[in-house]
C-alpha atoms as a PDB file:
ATOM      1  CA  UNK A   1      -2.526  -1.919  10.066  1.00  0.00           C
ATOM      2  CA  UNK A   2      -5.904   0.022  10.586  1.00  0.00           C
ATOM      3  CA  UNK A   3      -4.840   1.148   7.051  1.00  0.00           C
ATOM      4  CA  UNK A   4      -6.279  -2.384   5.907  1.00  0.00           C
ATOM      5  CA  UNK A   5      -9.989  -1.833   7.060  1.00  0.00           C
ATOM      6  CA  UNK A   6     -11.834  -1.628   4.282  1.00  0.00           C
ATOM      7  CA  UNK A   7      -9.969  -3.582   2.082  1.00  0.00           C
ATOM      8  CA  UNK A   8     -10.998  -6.806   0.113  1.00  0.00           C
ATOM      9  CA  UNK A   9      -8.897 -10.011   0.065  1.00  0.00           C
ATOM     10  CA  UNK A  10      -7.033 -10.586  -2.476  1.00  0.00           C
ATOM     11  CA  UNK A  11      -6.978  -7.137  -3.365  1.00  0.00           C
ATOM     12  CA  UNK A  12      -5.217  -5.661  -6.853  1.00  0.00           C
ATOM     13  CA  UNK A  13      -3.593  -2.355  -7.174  1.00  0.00           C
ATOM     14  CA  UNK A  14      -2.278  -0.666 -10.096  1.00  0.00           C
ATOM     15  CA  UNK A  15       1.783  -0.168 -10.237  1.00  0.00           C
ATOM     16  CA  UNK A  16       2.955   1.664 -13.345  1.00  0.00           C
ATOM     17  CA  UNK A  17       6.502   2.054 -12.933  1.00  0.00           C
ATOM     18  CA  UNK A  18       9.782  -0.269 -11.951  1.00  0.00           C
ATOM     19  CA  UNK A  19      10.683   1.988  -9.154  1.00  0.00           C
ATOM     20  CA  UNK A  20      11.014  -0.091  -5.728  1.00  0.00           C
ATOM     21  CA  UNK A  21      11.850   1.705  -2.006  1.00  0.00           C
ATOM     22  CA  UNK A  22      14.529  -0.481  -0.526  1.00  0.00           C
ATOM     23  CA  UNK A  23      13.608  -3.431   1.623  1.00  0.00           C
ATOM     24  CA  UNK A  24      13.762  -2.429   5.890  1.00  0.00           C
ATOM     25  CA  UNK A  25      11.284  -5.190   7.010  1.00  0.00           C
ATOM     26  CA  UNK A  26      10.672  -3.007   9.980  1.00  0.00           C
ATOM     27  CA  UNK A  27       8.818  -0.100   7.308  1.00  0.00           C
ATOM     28  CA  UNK A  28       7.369  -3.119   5.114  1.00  0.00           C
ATOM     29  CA  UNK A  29       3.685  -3.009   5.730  1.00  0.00           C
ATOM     30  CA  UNK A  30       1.931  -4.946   2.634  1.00  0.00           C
ATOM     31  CA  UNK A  31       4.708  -6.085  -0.184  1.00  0.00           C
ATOM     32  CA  UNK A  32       3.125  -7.654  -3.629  1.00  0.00           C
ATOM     33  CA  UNK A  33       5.364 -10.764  -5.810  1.00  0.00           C
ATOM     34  CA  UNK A  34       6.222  -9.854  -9.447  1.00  0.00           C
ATOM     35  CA  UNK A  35       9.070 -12.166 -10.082  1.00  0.00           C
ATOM     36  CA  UNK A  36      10.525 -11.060  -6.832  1.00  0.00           C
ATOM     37  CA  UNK A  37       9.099  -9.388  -3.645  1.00  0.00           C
ATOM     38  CA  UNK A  38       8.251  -5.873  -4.099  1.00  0.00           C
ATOM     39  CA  UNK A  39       7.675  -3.665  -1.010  1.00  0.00           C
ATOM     40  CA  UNK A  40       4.133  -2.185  -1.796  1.00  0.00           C
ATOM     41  CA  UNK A  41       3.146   0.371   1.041  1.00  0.00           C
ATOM     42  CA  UNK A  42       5.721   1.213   3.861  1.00  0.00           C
ATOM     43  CA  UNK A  43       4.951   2.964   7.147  1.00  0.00           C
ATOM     44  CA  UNK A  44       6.782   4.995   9.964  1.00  0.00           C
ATOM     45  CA  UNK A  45       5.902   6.887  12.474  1.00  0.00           C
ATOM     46  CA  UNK A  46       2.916   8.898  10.743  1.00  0.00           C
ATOM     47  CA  UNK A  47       4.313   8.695   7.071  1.00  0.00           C
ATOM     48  CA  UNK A  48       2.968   6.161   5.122  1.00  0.00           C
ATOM     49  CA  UNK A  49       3.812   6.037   1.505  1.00  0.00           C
ATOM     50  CA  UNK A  50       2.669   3.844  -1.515  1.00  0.00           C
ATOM     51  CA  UNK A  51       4.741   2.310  -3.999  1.00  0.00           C
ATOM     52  CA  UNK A  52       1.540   2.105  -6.748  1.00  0.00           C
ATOM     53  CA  UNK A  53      -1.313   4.238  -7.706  1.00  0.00           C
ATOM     54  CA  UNK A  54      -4.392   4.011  -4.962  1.00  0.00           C
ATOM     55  CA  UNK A  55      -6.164   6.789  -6.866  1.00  0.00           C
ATOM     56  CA  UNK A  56      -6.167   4.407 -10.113  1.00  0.00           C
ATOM     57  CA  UNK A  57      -6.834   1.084  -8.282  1.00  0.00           C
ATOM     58  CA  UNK A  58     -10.201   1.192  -8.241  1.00  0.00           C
ATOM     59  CA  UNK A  59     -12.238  -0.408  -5.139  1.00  0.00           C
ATOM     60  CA  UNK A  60      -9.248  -1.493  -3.648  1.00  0.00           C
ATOM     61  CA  UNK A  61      -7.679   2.174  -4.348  1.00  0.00           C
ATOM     62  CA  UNK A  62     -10.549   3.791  -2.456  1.00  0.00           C
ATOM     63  CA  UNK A  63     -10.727   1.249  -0.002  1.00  0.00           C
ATOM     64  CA  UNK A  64      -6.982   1.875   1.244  1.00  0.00           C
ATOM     65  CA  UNK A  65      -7.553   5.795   0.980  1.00  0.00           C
ATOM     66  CA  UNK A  66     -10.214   5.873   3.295  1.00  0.00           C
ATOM     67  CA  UNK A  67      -8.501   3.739   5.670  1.00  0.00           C
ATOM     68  CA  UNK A  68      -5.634   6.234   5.727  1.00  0.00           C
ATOM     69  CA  UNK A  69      -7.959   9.316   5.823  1.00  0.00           C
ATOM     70  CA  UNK A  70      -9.616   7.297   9.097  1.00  0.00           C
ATOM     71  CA  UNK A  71      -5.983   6.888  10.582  1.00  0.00           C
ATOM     72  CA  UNK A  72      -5.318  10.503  10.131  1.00  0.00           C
ATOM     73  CA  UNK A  73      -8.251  11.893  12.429  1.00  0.00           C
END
């Protein structure tokens, strides 16, 4: 995903809650492990939603937010 351009590898993101979309590998675009697989951003169409907080995940955070800000122009 173009949503991936800027971003560092590994990259950490900050997840505050136990909430979890359910798991349709075909909207599955990055999933993280924490005792089991977690779906982490999902993507359709032009919706793309994150399961964590980009705006508190530092570098990484800002990294994936300008990504998404390029795919939307």
């Amino acid at each position: 995903s173009p949503l991936f351009k800027y971003l560092s590898d590994p990259s950490y993101v900050y997840f505050v809650h136990s909430f979890k979309v359910p798991d349709d590998p075909g909207l599955i675009t990055a999933s993280t492990e924490y005792g089991e697989t977690i779906p982490a951003i999902v993507q359709k169409d032009n919706i793309t939603a994150f399961q964590f907080h980009p705006e508190k995940s530092a570098e990484d955070g800002l990294s994936l937010l300008k990504g998404l800000l390029e795919m939307m122009t």
